[in-house]
PDB file of N, CA and C in Angstrom:
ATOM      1  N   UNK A   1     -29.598 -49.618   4.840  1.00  0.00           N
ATOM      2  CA  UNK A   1     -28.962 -49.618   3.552  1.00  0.00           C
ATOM      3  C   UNK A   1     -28.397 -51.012   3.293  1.00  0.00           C
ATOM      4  N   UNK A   2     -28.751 -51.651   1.816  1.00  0.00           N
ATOM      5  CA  UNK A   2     -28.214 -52.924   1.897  1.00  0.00           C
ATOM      6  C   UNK A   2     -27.348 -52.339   0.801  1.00  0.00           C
ATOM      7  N   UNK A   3     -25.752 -53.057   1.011  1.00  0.00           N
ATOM      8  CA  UNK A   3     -25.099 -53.160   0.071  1.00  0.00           C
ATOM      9  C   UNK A   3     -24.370 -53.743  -0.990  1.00  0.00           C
ATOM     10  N   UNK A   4     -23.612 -54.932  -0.468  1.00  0.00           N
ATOM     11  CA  UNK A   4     -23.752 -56.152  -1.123  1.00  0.00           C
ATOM     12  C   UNK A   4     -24.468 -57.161  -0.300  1.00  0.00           C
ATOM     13  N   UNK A   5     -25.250 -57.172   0.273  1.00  0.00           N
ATOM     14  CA  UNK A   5     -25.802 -57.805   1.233  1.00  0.00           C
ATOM     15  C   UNK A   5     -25.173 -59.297   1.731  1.00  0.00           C
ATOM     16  N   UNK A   6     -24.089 -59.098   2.198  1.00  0.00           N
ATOM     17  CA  UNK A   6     -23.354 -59.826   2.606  1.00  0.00           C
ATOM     18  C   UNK A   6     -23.462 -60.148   4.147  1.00  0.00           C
ATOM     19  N   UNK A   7     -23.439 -59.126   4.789  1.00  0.00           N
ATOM     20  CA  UNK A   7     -23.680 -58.897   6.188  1.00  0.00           C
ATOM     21  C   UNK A   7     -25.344 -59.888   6.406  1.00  0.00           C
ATOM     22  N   UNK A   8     -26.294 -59.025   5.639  1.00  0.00           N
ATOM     23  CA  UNK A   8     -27.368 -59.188   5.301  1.00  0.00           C
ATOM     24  C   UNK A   8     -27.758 -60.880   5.234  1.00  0.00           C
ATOM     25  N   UNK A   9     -27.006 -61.300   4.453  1.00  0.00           N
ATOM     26  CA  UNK A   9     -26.717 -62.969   4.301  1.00  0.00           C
ATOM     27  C   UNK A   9     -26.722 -63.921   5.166  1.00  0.00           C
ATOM     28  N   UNK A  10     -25.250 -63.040   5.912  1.00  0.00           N
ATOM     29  CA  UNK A  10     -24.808 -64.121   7.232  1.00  0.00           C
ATOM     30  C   UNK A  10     -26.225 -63.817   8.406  1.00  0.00           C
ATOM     31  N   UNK A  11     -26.442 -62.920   8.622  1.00  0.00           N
ATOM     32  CA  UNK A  11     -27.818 -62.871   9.734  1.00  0.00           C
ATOM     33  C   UNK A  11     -29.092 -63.395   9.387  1.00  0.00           C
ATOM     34  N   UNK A  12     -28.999 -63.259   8.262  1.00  0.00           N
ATOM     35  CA  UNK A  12     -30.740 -64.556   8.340  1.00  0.00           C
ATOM     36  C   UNK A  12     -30.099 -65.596   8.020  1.00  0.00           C
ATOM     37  N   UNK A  13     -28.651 -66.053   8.137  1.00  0.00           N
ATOM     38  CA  UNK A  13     -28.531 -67.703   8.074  1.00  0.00           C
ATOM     39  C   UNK A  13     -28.161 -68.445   9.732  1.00  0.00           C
ATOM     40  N   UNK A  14     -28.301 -67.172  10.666  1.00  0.00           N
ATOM     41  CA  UNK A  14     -28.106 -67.389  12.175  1.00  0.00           C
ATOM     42  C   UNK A  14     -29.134 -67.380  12.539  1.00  0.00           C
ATOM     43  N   UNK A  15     -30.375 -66.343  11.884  1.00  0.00           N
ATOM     44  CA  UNK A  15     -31.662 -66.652  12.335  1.00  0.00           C
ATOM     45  C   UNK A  15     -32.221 -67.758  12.215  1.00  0.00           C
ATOM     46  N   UNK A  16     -32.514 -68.079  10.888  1.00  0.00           N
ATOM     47  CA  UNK A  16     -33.041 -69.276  10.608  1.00  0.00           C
ATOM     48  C   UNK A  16     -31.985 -70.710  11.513  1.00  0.00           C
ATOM     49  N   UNK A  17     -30.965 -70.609  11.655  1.00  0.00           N
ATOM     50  CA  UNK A  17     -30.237 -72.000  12.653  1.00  0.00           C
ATOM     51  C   UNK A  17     -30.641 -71.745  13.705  1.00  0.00           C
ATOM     52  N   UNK A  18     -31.639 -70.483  14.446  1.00  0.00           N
ATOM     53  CA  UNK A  18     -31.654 -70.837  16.070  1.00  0.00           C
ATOM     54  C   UNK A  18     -33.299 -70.128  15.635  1.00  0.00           C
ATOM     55  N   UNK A  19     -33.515 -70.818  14.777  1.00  0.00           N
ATOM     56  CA  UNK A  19     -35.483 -71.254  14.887  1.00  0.00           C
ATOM     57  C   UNK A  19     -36.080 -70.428  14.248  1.00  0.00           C
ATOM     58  N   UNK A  20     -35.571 -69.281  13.275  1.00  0.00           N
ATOM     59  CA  UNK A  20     -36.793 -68.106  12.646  1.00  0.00           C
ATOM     60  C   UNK A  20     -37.428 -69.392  11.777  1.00  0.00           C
ATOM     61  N   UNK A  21     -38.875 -69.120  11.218  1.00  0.00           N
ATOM     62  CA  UNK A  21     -39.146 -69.816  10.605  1.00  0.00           C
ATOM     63  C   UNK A  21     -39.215 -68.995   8.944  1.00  0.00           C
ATOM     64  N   UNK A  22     -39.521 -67.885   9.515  1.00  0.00           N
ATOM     65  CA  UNK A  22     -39.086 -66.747   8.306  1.00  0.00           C
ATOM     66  C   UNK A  22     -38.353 -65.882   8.600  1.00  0.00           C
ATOM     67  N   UNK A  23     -37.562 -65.227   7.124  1.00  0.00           N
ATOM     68  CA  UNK A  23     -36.763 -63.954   7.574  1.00  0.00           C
ATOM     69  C   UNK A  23     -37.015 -63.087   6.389  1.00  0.00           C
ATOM     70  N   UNK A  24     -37.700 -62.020   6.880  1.00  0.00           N
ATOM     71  CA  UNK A  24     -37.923 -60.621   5.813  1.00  0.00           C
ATOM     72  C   UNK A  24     -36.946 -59.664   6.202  1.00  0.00           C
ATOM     73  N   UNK A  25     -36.391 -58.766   5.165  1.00  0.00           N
ATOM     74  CA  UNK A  25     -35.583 -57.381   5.657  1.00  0.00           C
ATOM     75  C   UNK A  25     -36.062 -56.506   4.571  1.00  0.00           C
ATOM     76  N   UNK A  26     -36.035 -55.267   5.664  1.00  0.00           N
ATOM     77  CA  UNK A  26     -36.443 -54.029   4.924  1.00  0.00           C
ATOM     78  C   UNK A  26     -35.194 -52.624   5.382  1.00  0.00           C
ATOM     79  N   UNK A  27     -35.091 -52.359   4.239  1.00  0.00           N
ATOM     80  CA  UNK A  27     -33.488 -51.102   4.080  1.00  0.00           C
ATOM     81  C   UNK A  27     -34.530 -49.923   3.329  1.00  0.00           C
ATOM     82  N   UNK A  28     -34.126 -48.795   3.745  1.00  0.00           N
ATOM     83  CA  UNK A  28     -34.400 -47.655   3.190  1.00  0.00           C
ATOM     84  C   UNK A  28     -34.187 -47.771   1.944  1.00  0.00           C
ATOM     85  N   UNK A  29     -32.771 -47.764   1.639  1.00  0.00           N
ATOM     86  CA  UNK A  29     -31.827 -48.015   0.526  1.00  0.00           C
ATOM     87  C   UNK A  29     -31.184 -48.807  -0.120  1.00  0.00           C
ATOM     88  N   UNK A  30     -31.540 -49.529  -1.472  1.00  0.00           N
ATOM     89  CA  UNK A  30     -31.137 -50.829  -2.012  1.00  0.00           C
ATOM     90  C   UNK A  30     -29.920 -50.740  -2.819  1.00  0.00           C
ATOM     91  N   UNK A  31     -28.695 -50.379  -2.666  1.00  0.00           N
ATOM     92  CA  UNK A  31     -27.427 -50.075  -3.468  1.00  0.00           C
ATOM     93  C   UNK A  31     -27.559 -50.804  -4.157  1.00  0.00           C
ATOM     94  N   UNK A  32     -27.053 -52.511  -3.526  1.00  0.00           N
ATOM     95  CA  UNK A  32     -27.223 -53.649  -4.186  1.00  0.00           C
ATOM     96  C   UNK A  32     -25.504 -53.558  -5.394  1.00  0.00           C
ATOM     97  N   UNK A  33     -24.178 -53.488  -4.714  1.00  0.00           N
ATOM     98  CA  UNK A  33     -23.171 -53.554  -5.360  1.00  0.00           C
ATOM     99  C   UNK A  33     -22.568 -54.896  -5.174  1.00  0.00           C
ATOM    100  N   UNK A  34     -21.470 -54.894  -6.076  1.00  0.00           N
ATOM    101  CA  UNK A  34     -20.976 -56.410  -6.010  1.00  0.00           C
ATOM    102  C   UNK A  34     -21.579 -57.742  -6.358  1.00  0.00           C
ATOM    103  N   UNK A  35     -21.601 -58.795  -5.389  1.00  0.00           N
ATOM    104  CA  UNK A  35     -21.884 -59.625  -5.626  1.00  0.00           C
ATOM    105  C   UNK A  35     -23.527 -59.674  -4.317  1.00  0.00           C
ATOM    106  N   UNK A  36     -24.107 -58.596  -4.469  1.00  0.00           N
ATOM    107  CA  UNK A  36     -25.667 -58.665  -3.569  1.00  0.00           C
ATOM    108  C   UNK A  36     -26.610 -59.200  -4.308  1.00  0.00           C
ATOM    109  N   UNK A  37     -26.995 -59.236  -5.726  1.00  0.00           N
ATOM    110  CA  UNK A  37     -27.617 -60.335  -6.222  1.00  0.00           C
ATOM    111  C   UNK A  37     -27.650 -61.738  -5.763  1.00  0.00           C
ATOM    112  N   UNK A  38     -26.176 -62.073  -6.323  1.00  0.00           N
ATOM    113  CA  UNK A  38     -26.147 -63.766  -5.771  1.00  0.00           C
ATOM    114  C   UNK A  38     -26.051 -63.785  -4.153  1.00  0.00           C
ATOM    115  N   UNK A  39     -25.657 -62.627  -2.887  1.00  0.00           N
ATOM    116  CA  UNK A  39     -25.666 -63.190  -2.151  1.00  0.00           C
ATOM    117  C   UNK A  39     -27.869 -63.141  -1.750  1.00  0.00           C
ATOM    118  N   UNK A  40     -28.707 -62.106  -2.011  1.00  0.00           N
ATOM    119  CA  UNK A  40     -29.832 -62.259  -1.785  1.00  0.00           C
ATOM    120  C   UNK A  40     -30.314 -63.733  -2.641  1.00  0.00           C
ATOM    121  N   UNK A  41     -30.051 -63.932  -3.668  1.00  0.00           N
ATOM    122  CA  UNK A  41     -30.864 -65.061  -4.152  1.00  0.00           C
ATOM    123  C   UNK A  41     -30.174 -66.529  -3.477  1.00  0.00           C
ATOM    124  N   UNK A  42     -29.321 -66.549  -2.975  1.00  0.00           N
ATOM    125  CA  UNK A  42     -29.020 -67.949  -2.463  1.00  0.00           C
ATOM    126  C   UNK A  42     -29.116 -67.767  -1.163  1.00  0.00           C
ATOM    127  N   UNK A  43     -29.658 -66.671  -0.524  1.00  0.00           N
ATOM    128  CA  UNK A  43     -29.782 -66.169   1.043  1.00  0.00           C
ATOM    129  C   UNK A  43     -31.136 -66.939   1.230  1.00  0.00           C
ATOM    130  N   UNK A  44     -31.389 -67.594   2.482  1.00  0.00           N
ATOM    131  CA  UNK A  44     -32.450 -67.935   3.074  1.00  0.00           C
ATOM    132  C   UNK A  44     -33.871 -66.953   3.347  1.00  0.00           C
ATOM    133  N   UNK A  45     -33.369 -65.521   3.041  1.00  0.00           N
ATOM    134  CA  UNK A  45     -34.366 -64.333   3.077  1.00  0.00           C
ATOM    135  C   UNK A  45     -35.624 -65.144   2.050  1.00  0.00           C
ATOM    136  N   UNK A  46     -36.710 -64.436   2.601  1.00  0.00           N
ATOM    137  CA  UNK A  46     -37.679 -64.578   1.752  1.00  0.00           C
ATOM    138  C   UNK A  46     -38.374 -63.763   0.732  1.00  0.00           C
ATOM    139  N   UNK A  47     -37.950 -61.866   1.508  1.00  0.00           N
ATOM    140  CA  UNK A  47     -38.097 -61.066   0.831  1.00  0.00           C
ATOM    141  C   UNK A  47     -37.469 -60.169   1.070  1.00  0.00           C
ATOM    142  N   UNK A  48     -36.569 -58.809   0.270  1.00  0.00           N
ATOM    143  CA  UNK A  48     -36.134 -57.877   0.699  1.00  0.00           C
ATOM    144  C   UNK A  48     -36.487 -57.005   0.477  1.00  0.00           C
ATOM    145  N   UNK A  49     -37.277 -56.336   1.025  1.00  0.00           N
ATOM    146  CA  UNK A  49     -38.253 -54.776   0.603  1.00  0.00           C
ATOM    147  C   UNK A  49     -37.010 -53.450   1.166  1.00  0.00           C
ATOM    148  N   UNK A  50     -37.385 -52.868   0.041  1.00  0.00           N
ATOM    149  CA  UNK A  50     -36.213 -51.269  -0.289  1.00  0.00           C
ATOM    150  C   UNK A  50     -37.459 -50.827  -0.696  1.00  0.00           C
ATOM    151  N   UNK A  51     -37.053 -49.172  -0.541  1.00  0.00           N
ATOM    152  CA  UNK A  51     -37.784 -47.820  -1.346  1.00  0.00           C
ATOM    153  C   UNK A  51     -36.715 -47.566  -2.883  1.00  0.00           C
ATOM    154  N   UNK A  52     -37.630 -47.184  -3.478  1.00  0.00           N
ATOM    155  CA  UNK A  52     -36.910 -46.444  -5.057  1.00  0.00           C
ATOM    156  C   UNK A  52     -36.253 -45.611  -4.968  1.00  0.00           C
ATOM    157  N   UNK A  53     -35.738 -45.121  -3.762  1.00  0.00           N
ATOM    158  CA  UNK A  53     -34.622 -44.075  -3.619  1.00  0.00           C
ATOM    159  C   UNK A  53     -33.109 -44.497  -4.032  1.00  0.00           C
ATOM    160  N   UNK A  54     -33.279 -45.187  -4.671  1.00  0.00           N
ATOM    161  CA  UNK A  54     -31.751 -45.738  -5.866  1.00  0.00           C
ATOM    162  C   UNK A  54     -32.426 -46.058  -6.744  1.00  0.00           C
ATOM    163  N   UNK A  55     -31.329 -46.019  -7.894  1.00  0.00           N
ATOM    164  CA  UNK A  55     -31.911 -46.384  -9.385  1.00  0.00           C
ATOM    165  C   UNK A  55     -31.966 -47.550  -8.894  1.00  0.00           C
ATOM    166  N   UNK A  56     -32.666 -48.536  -9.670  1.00  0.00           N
ATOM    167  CA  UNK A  56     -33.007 -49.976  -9.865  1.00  0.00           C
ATOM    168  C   UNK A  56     -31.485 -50.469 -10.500  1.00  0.00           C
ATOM    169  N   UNK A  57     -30.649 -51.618 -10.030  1.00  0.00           N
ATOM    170  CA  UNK A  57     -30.118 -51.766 -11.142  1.00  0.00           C
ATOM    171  C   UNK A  57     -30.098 -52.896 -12.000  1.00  0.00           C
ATOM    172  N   UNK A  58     -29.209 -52.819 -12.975  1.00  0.00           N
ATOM    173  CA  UNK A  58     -29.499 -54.138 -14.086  1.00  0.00           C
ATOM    174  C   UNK A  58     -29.301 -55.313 -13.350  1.00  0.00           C
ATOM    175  N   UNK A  59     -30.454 -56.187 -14.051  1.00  0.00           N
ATOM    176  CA  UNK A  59     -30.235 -57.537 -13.039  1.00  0.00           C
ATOM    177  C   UNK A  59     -31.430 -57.874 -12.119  1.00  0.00           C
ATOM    178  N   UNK A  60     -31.775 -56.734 -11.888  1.00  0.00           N
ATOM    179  CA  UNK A  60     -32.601 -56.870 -10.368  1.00  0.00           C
ATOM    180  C   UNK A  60     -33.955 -57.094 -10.329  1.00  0.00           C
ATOM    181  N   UNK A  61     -34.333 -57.318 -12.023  1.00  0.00           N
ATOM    182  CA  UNK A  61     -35.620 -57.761 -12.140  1.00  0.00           C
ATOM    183  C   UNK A  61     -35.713 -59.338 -12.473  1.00  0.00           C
ATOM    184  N   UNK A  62     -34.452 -59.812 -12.033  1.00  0.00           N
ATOM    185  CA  UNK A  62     -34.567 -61.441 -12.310  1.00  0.00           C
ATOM    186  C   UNK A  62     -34.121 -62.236 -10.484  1.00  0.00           C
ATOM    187  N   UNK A  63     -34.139 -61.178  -9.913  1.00  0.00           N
ATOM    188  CA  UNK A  63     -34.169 -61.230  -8.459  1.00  0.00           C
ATOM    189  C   UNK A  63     -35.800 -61.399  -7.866  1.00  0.00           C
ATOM    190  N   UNK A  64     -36.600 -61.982  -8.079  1.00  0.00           N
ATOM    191  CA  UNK A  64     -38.204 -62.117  -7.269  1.00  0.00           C
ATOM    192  C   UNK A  64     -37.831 -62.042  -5.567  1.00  0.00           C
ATOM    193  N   UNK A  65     -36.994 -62.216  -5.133  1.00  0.00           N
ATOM    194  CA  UNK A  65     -37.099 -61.854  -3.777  1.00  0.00           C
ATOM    195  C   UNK A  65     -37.249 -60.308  -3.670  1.00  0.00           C
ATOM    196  N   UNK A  66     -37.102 -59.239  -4.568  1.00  0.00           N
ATOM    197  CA  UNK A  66     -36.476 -57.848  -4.121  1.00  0.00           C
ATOM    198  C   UNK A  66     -37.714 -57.409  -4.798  1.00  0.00           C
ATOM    199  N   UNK A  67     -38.540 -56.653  -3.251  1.00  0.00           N
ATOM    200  CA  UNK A  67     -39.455 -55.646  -3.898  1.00  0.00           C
ATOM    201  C   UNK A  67     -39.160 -54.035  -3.730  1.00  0.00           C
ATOM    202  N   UNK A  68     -39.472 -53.593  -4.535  1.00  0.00           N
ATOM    203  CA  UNK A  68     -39.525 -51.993  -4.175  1.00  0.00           C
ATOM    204  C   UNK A  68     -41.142 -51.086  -4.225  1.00  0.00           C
ATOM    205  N   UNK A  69     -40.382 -50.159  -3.193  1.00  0.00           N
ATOM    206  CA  UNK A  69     -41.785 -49.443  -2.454  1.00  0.00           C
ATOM    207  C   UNK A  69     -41.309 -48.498  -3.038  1.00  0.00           C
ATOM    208  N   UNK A  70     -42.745 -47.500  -3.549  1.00  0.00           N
ATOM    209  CA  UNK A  70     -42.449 -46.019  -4.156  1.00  0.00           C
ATOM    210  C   UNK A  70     -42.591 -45.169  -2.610  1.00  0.00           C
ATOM    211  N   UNK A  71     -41.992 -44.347  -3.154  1.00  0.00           N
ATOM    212  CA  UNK A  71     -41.706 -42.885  -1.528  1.00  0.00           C
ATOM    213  C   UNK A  71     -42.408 -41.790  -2.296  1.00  0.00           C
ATOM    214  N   UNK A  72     -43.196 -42.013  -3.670  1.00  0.00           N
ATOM    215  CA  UNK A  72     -43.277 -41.159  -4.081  1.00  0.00           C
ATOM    216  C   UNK A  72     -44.463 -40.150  -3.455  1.00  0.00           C
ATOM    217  N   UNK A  73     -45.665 -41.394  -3.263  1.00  0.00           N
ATOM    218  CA  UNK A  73     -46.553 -40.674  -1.872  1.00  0.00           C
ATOM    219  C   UNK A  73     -46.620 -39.867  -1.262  1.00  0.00           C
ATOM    220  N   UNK A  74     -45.227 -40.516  -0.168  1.00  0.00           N
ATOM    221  CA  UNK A  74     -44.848 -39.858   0.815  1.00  0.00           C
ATOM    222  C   UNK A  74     -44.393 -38.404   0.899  1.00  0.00           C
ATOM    223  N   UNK A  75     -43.363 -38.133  -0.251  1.00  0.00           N
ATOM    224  CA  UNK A  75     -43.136 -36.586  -0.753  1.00  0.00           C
ATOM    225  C   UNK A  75     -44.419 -35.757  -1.084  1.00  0.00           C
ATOM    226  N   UNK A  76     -45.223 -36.622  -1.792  1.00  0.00           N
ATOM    227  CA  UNK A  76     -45.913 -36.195  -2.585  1.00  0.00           C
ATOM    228  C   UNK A  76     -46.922 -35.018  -0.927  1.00  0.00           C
ATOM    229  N   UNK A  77     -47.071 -35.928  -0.297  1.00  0.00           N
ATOM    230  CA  UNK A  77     -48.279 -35.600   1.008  1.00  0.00           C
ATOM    231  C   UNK A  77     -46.883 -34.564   1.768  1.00  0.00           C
ATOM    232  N   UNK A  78     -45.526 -34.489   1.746  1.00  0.00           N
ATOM    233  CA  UNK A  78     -45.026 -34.121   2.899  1.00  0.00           C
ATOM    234  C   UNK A  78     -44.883 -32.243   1.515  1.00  0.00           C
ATOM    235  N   UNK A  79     -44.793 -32.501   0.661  1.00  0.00           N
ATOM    236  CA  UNK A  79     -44.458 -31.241  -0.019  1.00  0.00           C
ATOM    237  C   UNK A  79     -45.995 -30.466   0.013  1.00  0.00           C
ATOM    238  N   UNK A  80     -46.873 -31.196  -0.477  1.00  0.00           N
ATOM    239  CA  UNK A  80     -48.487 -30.929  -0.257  1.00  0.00           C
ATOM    240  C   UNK A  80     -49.121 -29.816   1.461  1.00  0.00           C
ATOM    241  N   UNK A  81     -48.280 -30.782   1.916  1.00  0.00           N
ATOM    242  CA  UNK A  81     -48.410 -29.918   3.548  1.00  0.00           C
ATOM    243  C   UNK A  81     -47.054 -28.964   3.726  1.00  0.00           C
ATOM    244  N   UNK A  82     -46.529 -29.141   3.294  1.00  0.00           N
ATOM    245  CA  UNK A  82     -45.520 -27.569   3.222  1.00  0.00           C
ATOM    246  C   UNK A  82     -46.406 -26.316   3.025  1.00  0.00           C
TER     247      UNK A  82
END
């Protein structure tokens, strides 16, 4: 779960100082409160992949680092085999 991705921030800026050459993160859940916009877009991340299991919120389509994955599939095949 990312939330203001603050936490999120400070660890790919320790990765990248002791040699990542990239840093991707992936959260189930993209809250995305506060100030997690500006901290993902000035974060060294390259991409942050979430599922659509939160609304999208305003803002977050002027974020190009933040993709979202549909789960819708996934229900779709797990209710299918019920």
């Amino acid at each position: 779960m990312i939330d203001t991705a603050g936490t999120l921030y400070e660890a790919a800026k320790v990765l990248k100082e002791h040699g990542a050459n990239r840093v991707f993160t992936f959260a189930t859940h993209g809250l995305f409160s506060g100030k997690a916009f500006d901290n993902i877009a000035n974060s060294c991340l390259e991409k942050v992949i979430v599922s659509d299991t939160t609304p999208r919120k305003p803002g977050e389509e002027n974020i190009d680092k933040i993709i979202r994955l549909s789960v819708a599939p996934l229900l779709a095949d797990a209710i299918y085999r019920i």
